[in-house]
N, C-alpha and C. Protein backbone atom coordinates (compact mmCIF):
# COMPACT_ATOMS: atom_id res chain seq x y z
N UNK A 1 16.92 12.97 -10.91
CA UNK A 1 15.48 12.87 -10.67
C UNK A 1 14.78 12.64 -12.00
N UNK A 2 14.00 11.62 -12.62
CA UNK A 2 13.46 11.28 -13.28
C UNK A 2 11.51 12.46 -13.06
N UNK A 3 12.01 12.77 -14.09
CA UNK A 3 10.53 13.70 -14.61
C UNK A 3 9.51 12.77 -15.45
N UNK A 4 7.99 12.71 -14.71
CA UNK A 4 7.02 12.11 -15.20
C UNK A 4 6.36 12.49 -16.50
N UNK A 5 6.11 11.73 -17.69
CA UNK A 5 5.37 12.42 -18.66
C UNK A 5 4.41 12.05 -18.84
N UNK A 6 3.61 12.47 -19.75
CA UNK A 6 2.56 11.52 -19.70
C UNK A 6 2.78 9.71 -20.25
N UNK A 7 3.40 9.82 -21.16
CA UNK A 7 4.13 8.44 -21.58
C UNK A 7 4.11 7.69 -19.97
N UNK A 8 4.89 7.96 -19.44
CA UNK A 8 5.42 7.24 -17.97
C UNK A 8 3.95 7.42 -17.62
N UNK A 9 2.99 8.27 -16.90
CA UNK A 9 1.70 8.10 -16.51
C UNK A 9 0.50 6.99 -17.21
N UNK A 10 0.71 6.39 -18.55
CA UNK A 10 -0.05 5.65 -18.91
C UNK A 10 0.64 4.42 -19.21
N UNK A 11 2.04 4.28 -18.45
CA UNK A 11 2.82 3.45 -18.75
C UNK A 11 2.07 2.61 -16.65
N UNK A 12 2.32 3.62 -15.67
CA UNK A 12 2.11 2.97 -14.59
C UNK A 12 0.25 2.80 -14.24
N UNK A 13 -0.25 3.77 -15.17
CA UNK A 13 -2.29 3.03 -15.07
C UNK A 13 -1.99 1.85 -15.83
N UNK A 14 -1.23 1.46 -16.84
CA UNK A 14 -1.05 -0.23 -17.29
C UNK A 14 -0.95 -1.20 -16.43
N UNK A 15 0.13 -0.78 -15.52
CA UNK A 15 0.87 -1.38 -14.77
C UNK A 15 0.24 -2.02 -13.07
N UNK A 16 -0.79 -0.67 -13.23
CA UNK A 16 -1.61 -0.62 -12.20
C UNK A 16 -2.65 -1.62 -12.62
N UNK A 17 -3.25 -1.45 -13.32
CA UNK A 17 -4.39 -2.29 -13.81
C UNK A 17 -3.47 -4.22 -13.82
N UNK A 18 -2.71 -4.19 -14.74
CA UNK A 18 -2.15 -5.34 -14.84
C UNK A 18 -0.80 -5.40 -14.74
N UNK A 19 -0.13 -5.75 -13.74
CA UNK A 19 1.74 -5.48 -13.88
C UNK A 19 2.42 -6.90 -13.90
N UNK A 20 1.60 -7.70 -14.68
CA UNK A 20 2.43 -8.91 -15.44
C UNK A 20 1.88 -8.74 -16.81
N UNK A 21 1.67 -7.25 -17.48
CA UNK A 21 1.54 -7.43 -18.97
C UNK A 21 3.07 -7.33 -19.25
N UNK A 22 3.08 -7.95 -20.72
CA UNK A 22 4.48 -8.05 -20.99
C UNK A 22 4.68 -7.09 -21.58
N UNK A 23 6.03 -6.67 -22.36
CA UNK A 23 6.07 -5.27 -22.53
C UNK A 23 5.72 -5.20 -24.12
N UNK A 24 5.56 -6.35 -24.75
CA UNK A 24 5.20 -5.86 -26.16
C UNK A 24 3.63 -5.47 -26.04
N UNK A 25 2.80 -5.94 -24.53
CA UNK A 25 1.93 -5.56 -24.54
C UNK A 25 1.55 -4.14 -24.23
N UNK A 26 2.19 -3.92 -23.44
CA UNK A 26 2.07 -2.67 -23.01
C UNK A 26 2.29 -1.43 -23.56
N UNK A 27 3.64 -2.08 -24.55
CA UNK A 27 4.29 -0.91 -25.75
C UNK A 27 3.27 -0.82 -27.12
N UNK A 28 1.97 -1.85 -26.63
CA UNK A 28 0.72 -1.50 -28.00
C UNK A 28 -0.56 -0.58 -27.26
N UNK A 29 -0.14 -0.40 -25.64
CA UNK A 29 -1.30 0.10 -25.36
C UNK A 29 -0.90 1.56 -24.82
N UNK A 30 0.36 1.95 -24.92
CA UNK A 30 0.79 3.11 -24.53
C UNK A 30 2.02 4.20 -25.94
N UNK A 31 2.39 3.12 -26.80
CA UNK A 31 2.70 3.59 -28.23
C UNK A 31 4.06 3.85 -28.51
N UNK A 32 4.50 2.28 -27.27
CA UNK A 32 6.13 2.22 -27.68
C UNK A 32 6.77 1.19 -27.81
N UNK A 33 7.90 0.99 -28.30
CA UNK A 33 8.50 -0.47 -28.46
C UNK A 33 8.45 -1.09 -27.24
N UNK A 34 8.32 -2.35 -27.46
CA UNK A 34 8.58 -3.05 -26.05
C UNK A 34 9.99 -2.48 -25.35
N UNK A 35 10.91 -2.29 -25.98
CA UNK A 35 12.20 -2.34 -25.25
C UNK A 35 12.59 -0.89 -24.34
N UNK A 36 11.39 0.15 -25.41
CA UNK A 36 11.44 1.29 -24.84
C UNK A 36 10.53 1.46 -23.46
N UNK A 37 9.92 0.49 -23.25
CA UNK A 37 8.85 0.12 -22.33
C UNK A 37 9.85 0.11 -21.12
N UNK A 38 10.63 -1.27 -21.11
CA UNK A 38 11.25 -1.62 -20.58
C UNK A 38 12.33 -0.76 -19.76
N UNK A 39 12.68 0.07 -20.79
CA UNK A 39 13.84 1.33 -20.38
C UNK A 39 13.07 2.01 -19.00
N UNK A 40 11.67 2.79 -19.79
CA UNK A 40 11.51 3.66 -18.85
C UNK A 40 10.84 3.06 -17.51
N UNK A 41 10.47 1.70 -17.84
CA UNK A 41 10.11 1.18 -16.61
C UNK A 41 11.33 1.18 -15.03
N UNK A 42 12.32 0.77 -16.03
CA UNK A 42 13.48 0.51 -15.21
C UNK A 42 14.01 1.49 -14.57
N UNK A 43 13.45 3.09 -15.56
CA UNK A 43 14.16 4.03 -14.81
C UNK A 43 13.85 4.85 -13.94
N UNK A 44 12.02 4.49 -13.64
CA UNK A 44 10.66 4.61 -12.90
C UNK A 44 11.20 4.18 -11.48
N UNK A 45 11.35 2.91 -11.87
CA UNK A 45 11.88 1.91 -10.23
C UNK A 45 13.35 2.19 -9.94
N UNK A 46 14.03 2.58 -10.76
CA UNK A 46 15.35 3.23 -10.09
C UNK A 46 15.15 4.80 -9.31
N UNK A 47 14.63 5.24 -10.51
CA UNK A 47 13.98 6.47 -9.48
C UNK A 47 13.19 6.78 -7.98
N UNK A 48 12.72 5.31 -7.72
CA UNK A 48 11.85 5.05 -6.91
C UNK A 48 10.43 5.69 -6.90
N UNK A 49 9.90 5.94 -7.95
CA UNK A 49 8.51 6.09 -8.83
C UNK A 49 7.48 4.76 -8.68
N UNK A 50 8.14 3.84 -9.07
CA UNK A 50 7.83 2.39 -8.87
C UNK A 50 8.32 1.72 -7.79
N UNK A 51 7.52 1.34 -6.89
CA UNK A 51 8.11 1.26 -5.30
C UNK A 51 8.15 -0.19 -5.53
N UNK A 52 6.91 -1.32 -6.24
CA UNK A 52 7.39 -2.48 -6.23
C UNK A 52 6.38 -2.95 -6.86
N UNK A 53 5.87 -4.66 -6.71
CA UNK A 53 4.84 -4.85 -7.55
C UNK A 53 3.99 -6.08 -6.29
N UNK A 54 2.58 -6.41 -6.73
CA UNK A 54 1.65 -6.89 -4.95
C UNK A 54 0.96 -8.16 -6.02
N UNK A 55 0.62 -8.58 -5.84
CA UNK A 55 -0.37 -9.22 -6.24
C UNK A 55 -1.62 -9.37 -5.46
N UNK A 56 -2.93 -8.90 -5.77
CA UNK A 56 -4.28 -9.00 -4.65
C UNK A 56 -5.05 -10.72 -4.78
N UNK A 57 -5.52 -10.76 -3.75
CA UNK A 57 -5.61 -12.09 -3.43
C UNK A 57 -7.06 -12.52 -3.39
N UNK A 58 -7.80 -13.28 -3.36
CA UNK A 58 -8.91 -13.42 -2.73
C UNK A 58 -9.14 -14.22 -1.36
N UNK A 59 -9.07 -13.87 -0.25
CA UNK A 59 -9.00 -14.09 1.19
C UNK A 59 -9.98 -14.98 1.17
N UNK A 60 -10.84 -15.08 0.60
CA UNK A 60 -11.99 -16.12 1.01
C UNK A 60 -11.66 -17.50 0.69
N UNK A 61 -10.41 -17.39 -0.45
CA UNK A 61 -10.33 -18.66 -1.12
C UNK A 61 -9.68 -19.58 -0.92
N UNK A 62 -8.76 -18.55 0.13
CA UNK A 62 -7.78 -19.76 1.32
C UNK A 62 -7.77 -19.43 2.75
N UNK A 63 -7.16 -19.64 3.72
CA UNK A 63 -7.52 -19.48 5.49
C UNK A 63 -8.38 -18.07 5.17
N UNK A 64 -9.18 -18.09 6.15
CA UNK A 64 -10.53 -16.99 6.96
C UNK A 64 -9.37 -15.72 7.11
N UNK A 65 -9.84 -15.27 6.93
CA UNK A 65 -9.00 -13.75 7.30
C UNK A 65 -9.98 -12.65 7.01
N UNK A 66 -9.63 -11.93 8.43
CA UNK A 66 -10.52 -10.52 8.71
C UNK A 66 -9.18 -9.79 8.99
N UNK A 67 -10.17 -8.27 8.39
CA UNK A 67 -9.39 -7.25 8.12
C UNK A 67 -9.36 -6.42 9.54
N UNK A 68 -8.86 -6.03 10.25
CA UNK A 68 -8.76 -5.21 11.16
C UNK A 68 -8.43 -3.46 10.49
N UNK A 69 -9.12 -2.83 11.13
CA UNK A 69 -8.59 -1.32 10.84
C UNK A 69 -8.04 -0.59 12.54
N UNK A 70 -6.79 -0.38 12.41
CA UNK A 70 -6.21 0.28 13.30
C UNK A 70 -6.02 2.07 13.32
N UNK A 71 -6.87 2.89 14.12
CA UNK A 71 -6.47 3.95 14.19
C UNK A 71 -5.62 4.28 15.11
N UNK A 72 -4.57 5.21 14.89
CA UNK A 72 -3.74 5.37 15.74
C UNK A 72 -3.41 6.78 16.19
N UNK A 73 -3.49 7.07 17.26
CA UNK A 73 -2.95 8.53 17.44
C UNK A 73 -1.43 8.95 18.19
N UNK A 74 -1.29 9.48 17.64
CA UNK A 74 0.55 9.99 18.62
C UNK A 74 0.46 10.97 19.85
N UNK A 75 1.68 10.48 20.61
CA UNK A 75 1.45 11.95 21.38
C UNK A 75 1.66 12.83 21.12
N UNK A 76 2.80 13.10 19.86
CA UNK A 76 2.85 14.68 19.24
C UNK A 76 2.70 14.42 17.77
N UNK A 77 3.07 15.38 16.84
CA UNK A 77 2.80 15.51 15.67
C UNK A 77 4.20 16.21 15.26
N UNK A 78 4.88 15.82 15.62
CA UNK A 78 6.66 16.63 15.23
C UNK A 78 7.34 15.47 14.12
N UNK A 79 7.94 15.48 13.58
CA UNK A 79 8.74 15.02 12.03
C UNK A 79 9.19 13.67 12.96
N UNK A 80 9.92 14.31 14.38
CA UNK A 80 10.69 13.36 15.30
C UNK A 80 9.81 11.67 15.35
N UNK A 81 8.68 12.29 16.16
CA UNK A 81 7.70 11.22 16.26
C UNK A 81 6.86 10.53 15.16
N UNK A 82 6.65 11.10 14.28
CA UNK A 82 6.24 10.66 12.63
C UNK A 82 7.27 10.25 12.29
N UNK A 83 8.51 10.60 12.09
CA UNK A 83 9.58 9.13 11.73
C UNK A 83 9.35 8.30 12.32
N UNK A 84 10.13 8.31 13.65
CA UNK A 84 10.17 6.84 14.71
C UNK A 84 9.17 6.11 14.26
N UNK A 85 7.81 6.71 14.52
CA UNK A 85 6.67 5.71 14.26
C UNK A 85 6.60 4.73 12.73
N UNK A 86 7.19 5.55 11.50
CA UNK A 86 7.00 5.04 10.45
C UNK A 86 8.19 3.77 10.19
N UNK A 87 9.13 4.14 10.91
CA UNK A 87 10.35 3.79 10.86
C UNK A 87 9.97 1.92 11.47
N UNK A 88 9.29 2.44 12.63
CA UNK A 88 9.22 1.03 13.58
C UNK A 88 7.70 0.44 12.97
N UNK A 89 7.11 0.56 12.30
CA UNK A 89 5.56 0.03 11.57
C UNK A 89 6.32 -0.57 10.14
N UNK A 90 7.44 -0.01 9.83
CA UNK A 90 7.96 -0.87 8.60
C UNK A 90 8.87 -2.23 8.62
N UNK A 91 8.83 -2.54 10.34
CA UNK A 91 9.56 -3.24 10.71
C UNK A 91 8.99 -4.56 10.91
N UNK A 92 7.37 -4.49 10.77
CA UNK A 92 6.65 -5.60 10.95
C UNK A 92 5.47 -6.13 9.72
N UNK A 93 5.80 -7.33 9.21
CA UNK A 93 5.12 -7.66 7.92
C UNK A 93 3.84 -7.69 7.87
N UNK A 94 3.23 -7.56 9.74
CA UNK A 94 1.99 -8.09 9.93
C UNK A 94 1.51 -6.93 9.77
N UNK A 95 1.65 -5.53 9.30
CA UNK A 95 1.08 -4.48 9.16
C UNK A 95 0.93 -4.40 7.85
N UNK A 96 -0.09 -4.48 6.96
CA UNK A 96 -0.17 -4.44 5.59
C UNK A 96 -0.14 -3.42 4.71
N UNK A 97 -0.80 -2.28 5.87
CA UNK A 97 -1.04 -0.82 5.21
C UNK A 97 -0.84 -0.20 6.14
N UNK A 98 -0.20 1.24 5.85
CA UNK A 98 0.14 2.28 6.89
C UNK A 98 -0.35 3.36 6.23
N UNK A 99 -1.43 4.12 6.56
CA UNK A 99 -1.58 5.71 5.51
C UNK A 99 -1.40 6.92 6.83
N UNK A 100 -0.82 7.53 6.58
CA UNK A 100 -0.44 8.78 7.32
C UNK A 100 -2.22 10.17 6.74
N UNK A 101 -2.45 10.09 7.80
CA UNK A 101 -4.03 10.54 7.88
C UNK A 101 -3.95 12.52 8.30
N UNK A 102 -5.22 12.61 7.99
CA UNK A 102 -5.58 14.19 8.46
C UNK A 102 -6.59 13.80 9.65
N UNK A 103 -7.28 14.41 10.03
CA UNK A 103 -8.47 14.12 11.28
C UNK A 103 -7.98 14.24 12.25
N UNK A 104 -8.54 13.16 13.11
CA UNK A 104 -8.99 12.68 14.20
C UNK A 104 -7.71 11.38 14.50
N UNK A 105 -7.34 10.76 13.34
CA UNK A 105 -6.29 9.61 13.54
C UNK A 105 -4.82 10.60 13.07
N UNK A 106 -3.79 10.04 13.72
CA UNK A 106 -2.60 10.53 12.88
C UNK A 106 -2.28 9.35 11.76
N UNK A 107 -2.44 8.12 12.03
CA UNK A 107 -2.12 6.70 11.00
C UNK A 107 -3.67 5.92 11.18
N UNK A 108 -3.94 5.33 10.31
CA UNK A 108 -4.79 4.43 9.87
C UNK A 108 -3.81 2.77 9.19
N UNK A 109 -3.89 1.85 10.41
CA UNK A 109 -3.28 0.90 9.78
C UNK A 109 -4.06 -0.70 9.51
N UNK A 110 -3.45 -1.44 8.79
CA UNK A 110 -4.65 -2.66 8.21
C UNK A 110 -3.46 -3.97 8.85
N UNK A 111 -4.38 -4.84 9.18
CA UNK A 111 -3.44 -6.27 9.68
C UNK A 111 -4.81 -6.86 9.33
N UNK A 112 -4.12 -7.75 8.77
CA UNK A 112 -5.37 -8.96 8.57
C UNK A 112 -5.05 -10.50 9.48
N UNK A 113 -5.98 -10.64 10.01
CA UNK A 113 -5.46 -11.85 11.01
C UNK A 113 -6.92 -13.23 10.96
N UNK A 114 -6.68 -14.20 11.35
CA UNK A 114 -7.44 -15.36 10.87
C UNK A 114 -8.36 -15.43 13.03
N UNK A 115 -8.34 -15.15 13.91
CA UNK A 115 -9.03 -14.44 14.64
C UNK A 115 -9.01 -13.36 16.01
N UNK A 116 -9.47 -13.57 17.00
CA UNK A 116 -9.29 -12.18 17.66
C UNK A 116 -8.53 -12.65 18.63
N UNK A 117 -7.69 -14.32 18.91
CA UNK A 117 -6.52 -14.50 19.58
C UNK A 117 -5.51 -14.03 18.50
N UNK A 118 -5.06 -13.77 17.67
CA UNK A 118 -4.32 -13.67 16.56
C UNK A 118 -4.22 -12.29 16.73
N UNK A 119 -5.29 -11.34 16.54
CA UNK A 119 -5.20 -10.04 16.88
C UNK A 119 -4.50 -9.22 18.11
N UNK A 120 -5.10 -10.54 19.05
CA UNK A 120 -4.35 -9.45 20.02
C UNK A 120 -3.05 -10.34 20.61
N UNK A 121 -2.41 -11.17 20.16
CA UNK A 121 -0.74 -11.12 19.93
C UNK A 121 -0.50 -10.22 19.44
N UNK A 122 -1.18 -9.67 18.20
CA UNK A 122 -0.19 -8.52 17.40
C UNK A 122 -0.55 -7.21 17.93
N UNK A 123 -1.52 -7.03 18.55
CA UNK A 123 -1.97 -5.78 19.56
C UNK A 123 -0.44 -5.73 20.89
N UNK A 124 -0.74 -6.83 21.49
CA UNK A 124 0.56 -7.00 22.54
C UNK A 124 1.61 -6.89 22.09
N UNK A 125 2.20 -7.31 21.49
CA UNK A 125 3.25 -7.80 20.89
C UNK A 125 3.99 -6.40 19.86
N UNK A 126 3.26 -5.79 19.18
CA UNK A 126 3.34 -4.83 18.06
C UNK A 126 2.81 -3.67 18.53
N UNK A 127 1.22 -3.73 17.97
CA UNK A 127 0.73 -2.35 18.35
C UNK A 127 1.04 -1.56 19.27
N UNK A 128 1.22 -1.89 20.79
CA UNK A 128 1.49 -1.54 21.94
C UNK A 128 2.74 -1.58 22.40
N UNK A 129 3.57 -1.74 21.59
CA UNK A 129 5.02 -1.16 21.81
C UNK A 129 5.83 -0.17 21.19
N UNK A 130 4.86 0.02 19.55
CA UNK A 130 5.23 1.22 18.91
C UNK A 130 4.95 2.60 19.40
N UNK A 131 6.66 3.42 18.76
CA UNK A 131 7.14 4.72 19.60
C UNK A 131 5.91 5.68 19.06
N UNK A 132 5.64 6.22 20.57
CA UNK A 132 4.64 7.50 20.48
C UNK A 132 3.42 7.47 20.40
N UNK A 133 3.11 5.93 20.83
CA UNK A 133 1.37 6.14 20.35
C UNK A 133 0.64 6.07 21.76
N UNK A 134 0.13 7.43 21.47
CA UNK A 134 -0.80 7.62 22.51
C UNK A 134 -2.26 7.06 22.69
N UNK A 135 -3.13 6.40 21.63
CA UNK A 135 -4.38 6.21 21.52
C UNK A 135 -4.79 4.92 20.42
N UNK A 136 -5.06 3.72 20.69
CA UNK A 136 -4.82 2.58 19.43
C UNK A 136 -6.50 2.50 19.37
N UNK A 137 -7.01 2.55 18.22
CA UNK A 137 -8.50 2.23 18.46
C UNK A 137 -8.83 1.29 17.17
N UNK A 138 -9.23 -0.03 17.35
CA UNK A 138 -9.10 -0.95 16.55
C UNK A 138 -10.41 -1.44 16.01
N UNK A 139 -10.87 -1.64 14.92
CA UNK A 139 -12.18 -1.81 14.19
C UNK A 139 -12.04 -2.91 13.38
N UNK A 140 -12.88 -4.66 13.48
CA UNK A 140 -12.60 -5.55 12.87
C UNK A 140 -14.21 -5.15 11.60
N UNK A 141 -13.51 -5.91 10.48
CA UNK A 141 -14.33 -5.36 9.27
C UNK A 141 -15.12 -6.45 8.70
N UNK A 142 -16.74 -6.20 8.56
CA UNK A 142 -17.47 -7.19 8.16
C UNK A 142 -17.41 -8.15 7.08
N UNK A 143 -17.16 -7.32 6.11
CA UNK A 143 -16.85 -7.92 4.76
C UNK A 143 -16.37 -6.44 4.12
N UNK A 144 -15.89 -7.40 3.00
CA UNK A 144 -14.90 -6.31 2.24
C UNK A 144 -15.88 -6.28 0.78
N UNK A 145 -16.17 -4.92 0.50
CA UNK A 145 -17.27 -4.70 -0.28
C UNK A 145 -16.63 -4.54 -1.61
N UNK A 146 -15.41 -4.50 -1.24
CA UNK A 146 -14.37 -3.56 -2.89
C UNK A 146 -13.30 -3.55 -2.58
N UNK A 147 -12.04 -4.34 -3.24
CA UNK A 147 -10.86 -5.06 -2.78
C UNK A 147 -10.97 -4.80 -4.07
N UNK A 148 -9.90 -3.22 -4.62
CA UNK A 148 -9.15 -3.31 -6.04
C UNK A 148 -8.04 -2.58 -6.29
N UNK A 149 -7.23 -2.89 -6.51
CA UNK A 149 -6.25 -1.35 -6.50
C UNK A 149 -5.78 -1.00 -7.74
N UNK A 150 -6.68 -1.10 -8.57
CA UNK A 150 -6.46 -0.58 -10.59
C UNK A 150 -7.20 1.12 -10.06
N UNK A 151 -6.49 1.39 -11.16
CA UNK A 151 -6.80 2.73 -11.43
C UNK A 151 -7.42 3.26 -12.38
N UNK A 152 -8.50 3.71 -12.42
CA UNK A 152 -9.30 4.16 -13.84
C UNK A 152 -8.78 5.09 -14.58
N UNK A 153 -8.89 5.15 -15.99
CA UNK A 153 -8.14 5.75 -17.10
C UNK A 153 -8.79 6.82 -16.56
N UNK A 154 -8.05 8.28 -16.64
CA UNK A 154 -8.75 9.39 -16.63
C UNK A 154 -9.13 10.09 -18.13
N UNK A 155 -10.25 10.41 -18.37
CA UNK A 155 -10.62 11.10 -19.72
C UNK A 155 -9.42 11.82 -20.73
N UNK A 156 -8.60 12.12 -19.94
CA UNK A 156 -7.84 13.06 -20.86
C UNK A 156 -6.15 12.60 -21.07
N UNK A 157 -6.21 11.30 -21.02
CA UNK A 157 -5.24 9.91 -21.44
C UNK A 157 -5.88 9.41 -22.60
């Protein structure tokens, strides 16, 4: 098990912010050789610390695409049915985001689709065949006000 330090913590807000800096860049903004960069990067994503790398897009700038927000509820709340469900939502690319929720939803999930025949193939087709869901309640999104996923330096970095 790979232990986080702070080194590794201002190694992945880099990474977060920009994860095609190169590593001599990164090894000037966190205070290590490039190669040592490289090491602990590698041993981040072996660890599975570093799950992978995304690139964000601007949707407006090619096909129309609206964001759908899917709430979802289960019929139970047992480990059993929270696997299955996670298990079978990782099985489809058209699900972009899956967050495992407190409230009122048990999952909150995102599909972005170009319109509302598009949606509901993947409603038929997907939503409504995954194990355990008792309640699908689906919300298409006006515009997207803040599309960023950098992370702000915290004061005491």
């Amino acid at each position: 098990m790979h232990e986080i330090d702070a080194i590794d913590r201002k190694i992945i807000r880099q990474l977060r912010l920009d994860a095609r800096i190169s590593n001599v860049d990164l090894g000037k903004v966190v205070g290590l050789s490039p190669s040592a960069c490289h090491r602990r990067i590698a041993l981040m994503e072996k660890a599975g610390i570093i799950t992978g790398y995304t690139a964000l897009t601007d949707m407006t700038a090619g096909a129309p695409s609206i964001a759908v927000i899917i709430q979802i509820t289960l019929e139970r709340q047992t480990e059993e049915y929270l696997n299955r469900f996670e298990l079978a939502v990782r099985k489809f690319p058209e699900i972009r985001e899956c967050l495992l929720m407190t409230g009122l939803s048990d999952y909150v999930l995102r599909v972005d689709v170009e319109n509302a025949l598009e949606f509901e193939r993947i409603h038929k087709e997907i939503l409504s065949v995954l194990p355990g869901v008792l309640r699908i309640n689906s919300n298409f999104a006006i515009r997207n006000v803040l599309a960023d996923r950098r992370v702000a330096a915290r004061p005491e970095d």
